[in-house]
N, C-alpha and C. Protein backbone atom coordinates (compact mmCIF):
# COMPACT_ATOMS: atom_id res chain seq x y z
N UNK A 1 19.19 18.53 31.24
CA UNK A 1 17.98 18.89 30.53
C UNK A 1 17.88 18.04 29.26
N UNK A 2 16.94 17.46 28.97
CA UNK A 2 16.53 16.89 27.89
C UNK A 2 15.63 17.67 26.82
N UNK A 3 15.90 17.18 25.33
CA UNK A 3 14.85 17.86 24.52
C UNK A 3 14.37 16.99 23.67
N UNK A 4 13.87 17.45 22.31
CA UNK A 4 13.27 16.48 21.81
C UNK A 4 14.37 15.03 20.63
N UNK A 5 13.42 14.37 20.65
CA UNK A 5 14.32 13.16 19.95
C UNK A 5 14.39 13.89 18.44
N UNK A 6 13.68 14.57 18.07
CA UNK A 6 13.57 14.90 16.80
C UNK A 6 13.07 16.03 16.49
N UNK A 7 12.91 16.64 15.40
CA UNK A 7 12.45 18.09 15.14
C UNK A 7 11.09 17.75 14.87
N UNK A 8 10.17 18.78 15.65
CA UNK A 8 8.75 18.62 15.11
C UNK A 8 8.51 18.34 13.68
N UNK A 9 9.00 18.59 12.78
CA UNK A 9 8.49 18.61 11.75
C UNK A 9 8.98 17.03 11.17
N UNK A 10 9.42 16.64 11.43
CA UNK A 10 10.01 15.31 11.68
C UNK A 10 9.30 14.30 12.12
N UNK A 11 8.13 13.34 11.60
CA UNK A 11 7.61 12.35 12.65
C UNK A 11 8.38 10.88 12.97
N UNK A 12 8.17 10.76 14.36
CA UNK A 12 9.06 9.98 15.16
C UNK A 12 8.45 8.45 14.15
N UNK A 13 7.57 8.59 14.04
CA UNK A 13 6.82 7.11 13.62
C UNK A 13 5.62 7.36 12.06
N UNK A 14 5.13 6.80 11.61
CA UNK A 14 3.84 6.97 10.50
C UNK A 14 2.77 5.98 10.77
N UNK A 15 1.59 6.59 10.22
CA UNK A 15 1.17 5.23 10.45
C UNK A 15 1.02 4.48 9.44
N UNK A 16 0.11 2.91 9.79
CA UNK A 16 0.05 2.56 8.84
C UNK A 16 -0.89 2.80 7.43
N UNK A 17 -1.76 3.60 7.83
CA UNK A 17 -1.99 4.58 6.37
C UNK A 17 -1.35 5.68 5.82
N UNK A 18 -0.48 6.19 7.03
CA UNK A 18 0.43 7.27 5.98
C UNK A 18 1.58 6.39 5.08
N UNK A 19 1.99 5.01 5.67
CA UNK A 19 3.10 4.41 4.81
C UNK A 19 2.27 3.92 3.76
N UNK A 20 0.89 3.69 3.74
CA UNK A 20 0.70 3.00 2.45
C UNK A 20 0.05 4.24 1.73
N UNK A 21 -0.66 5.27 2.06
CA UNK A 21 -0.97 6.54 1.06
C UNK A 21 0.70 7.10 0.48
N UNK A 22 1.73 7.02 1.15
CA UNK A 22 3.04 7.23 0.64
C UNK A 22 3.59 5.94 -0.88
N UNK A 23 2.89 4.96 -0.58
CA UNK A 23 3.14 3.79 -1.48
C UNK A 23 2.64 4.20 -2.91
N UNK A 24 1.07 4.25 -2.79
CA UNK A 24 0.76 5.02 -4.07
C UNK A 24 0.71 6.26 -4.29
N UNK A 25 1.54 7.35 -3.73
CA UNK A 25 2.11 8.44 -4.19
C UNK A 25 3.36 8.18 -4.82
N UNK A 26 4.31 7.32 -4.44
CA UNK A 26 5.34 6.81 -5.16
C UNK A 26 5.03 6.12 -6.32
N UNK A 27 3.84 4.99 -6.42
CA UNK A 27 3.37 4.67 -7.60
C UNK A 27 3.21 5.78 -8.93
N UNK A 28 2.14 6.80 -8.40
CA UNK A 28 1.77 7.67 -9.18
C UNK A 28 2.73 8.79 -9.94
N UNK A 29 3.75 8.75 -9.07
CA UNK A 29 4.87 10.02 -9.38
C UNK A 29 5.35 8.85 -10.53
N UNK A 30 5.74 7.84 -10.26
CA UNK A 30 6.66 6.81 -11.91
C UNK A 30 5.74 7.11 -12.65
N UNK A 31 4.37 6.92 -12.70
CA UNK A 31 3.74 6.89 -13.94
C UNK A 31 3.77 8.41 -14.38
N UNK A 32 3.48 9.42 -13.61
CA UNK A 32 3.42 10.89 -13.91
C UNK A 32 4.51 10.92 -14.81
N UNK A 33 5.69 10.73 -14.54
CA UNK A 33 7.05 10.81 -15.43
C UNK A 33 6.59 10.76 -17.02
N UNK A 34 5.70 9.71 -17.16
CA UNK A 34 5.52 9.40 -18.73
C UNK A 34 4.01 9.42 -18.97
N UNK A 35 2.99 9.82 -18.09
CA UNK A 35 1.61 9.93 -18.24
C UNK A 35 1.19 11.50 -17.50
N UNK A 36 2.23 12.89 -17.97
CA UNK A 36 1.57 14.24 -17.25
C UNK A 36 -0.30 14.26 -17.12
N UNK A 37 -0.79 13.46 -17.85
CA UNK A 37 -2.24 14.07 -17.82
C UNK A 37 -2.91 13.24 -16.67
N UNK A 38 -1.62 12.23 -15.93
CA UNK A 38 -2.58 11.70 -14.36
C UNK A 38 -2.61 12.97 -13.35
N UNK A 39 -1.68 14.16 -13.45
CA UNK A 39 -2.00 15.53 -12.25
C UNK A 39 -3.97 15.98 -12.37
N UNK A 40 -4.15 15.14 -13.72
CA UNK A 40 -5.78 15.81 -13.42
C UNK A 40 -6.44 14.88 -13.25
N UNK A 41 -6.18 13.20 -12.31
CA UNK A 41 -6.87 12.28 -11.68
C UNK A 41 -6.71 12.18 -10.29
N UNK A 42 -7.50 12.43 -9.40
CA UNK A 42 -7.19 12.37 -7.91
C UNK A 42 -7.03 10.98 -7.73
N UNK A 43 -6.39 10.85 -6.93
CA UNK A 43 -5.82 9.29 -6.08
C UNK A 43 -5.67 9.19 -5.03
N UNK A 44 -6.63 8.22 -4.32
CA UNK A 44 -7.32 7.95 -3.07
C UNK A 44 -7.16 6.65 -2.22
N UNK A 45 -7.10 6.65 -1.52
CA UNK A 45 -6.92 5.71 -0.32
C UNK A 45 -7.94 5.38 0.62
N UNK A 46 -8.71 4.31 0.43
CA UNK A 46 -9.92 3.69 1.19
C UNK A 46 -9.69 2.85 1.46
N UNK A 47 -10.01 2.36 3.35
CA UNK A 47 -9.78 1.23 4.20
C UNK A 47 -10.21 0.03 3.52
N UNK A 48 -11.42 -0.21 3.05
CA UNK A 48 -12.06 -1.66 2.07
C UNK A 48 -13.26 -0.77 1.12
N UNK A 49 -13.65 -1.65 0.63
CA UNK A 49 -13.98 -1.42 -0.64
C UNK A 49 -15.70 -1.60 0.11
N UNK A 50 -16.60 -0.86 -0.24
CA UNK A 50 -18.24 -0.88 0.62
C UNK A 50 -19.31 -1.06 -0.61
N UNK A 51 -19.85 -2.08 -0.03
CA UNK A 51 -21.04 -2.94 -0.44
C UNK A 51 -22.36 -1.80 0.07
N UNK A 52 -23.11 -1.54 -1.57
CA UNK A 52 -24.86 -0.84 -1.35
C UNK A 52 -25.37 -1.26 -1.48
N UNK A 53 -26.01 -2.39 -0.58
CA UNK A 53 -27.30 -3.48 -0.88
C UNK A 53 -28.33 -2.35 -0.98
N UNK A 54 -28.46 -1.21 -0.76
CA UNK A 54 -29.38 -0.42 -1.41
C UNK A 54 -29.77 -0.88 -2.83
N UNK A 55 -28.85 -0.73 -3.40
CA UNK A 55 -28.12 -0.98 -4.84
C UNK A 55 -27.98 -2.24 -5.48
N UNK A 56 -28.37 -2.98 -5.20
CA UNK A 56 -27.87 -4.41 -4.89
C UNK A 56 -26.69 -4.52 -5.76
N UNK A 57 -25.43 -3.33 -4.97
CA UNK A 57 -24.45 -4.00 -5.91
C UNK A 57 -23.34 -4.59 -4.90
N UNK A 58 -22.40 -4.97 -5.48
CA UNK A 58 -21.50 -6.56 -5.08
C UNK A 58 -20.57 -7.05 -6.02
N UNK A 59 -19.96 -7.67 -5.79
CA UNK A 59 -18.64 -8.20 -6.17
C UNK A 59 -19.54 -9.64 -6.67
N UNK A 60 -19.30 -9.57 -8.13
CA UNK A 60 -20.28 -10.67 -9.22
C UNK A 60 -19.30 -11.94 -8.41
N UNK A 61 -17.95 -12.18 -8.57
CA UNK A 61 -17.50 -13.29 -8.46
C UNK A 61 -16.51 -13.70 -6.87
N UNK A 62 -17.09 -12.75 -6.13
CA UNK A 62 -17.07 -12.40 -4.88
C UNK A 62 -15.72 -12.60 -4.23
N UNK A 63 -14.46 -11.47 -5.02
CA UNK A 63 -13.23 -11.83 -4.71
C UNK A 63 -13.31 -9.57 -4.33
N UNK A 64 -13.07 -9.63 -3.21
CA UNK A 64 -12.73 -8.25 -2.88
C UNK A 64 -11.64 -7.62 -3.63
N UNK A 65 -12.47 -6.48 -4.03
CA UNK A 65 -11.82 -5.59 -4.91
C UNK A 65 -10.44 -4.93 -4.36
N UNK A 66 -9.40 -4.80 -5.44
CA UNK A 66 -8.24 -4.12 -4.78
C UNK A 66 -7.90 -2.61 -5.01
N UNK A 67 -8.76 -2.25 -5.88
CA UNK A 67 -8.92 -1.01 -6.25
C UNK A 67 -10.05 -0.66 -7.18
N UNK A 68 -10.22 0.57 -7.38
CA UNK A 68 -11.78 0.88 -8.32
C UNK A 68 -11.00 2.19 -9.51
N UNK A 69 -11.94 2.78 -10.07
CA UNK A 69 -12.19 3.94 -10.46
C UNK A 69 -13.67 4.50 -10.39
N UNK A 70 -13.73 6.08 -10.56
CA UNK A 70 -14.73 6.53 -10.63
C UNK A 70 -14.60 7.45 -11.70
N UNK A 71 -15.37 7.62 -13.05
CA UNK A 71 -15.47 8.57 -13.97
C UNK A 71 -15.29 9.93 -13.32
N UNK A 72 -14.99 10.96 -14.07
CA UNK A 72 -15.11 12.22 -13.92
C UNK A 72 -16.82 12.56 -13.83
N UNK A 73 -16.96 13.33 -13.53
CA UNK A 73 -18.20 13.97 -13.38
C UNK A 73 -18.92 15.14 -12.47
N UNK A 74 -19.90 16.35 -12.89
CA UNK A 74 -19.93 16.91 -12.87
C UNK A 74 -18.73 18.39 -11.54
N UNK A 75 -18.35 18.17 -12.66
CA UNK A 75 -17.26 19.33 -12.22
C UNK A 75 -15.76 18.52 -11.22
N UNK A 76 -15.82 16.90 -11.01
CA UNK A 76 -15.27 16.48 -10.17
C UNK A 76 -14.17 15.34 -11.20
N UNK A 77 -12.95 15.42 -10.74
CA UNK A 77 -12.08 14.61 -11.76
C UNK A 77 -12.49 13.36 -11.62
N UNK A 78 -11.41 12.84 -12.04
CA UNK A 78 -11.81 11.25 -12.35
C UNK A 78 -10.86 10.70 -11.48
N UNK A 79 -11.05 9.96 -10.67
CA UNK A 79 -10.58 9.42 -9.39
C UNK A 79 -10.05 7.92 -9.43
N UNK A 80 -9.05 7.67 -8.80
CA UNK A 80 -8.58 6.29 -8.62
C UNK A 80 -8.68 5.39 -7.35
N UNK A 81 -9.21 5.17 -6.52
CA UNK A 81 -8.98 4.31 -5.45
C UNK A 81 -8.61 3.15 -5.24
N UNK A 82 -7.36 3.04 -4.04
CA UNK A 82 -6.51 2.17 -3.81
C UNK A 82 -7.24 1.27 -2.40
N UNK A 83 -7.70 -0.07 -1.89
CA UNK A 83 -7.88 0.05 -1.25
C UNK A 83 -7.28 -0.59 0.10
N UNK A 84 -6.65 -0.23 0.95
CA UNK A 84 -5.56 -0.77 1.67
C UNK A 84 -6.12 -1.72 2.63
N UNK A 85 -6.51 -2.18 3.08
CA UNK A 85 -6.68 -3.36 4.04
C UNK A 85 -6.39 -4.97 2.80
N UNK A 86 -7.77 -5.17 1.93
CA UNK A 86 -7.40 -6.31 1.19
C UNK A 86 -6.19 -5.95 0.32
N UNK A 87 -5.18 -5.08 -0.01
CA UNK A 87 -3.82 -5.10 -0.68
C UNK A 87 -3.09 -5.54 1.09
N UNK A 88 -3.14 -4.85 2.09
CA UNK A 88 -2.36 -5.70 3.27
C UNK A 88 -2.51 -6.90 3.13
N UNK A 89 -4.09 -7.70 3.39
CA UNK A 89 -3.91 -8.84 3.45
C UNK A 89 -3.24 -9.69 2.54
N UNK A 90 -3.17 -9.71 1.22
CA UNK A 90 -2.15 -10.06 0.23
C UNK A 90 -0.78 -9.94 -0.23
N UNK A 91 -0.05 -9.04 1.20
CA UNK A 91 0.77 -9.48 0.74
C UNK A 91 1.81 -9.23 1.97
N UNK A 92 3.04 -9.13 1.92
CA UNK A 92 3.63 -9.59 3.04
C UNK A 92 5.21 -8.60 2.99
N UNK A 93 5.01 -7.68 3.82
CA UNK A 93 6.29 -7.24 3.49
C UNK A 93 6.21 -5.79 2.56
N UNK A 94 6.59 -4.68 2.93
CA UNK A 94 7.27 -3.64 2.21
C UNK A 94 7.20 -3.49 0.96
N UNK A 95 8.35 -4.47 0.13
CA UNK A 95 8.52 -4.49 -1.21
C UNK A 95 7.50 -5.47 -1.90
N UNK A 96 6.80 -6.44 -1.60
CA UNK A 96 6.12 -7.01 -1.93
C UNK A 96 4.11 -6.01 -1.59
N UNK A 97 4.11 -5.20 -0.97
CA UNK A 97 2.96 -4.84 -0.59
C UNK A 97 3.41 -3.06 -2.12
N UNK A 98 4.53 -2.85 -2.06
CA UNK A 98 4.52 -1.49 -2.87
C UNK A 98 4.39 -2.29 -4.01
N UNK A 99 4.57 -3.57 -4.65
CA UNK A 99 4.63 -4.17 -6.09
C UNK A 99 3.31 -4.05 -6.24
N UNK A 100 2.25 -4.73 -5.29
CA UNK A 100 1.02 -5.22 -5.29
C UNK A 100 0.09 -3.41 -5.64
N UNK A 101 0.38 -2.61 -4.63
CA UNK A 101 0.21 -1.35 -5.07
C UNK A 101 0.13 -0.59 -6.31
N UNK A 102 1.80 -0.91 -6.76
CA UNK A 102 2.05 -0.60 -7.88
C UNK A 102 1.19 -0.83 -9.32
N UNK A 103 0.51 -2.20 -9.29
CA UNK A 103 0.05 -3.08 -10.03
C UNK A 103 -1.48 -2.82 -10.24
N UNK A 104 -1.66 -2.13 -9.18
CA UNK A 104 -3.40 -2.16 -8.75
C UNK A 104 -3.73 -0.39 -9.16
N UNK A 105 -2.49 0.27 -9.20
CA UNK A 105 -2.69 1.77 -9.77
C UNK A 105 -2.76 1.82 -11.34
N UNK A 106 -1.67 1.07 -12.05
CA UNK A 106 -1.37 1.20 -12.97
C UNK A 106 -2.90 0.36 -14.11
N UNK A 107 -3.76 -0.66 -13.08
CA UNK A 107 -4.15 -1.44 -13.54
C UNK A 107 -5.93 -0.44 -13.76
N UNK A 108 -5.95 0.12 -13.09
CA UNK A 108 -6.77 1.14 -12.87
C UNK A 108 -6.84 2.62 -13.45
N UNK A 109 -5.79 2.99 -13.70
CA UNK A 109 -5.53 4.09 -14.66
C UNK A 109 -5.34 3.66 -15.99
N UNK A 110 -5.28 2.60 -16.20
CA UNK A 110 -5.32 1.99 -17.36
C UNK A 110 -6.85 2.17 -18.21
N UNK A 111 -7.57 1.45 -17.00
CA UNK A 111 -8.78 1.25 -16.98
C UNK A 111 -9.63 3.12 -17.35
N UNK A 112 -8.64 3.76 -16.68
CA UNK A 112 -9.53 5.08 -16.80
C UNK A 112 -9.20 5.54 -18.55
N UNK A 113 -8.05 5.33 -18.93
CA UNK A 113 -7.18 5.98 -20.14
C UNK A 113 -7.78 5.00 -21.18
N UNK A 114 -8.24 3.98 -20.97
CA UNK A 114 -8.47 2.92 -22.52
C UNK A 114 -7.37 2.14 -22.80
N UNK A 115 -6.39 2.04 -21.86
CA UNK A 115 -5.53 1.30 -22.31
C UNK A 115 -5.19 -0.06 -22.24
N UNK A 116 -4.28 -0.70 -22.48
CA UNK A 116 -3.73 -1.82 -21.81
C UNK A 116 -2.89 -1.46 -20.07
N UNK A 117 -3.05 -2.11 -19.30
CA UNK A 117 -1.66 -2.26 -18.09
C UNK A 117 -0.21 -1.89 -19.10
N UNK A 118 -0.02 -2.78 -19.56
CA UNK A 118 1.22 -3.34 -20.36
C UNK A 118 2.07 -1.64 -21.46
N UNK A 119 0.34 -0.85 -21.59
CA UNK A 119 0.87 0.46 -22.29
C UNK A 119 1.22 1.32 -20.89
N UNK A 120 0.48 1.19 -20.19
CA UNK A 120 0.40 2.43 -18.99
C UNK A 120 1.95 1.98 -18.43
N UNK A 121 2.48 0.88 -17.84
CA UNK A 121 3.69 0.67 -17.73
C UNK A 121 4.08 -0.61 -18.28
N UNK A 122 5.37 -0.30 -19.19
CA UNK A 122 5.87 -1.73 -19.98
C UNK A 122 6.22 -2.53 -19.14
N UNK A 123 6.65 -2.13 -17.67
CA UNK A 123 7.17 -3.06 -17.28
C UNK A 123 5.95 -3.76 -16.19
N UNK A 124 4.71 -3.39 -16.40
CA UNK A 124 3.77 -4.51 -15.81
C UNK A 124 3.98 -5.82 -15.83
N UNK A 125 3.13 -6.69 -14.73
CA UNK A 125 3.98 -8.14 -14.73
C UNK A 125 4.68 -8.73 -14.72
N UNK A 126 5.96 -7.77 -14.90
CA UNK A 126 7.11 -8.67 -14.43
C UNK A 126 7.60 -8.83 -13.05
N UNK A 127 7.38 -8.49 -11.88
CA UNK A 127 7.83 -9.05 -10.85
C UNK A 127 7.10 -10.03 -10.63
């Protein structure tokens, strides 16, 4: 008799959006350590980044965005989005795709807080 390879609760495999929504949850937990007031910014994970020619809005210097923010507003926090296809295409590899991650959260919560990158984490830019 055979049973299972693993315990249900256990997945045999992830995909590739649960390994990269896991990437910037790992991002976000370092910064949480020394920034508690990111538990009241949601952080999000979108396939590419979408163009409203309704709107006629667009990327001015037409290099796809790697992440955004969105203000808080009415009754809804203030949000971060990561967006995973153009961070895949840039980069290559595990540790090199969680740096790129890393870089694109911090660079963005920055953006939400008024800060510098460089305040949100000192150790920006150096890899």
């Amino acid at each position: 008799m055979r049973g299972p390879v693993a315990p249900p609760q256990v997945p045999l495999s992830a995909s590739r959006g649960e390994v990269f929504a896991d990437l910037v949850q790992d991002s976000v937990e370092r910064l949480e350590r020394r920034w508690p007031q990111l538990a009241d910014i949601e952080f999000l994970v979108l396939e590419v980044p979408r163009l409203d020619p309704a709107r006629d809005e667009g990327w001015a210097d037409e290099t796809v965005p790697l992440g955004g923010t969105i203000p808080a507003r009415e009754g809804r926090p203030s949000r971060v989005v990561v967006y995973r296809r153009p961070v895949e295409i840039r980069t290559k590899g595990r540790d090199e795709r969680a740096a790129l991650v890393h870089e694109v959260v911090v660079e963005q919560v920055a953006e939400l807080l008024g800060l510098t990158p460089e305040t949100v984490d000192p150790r920006y830019g150096e890899d």
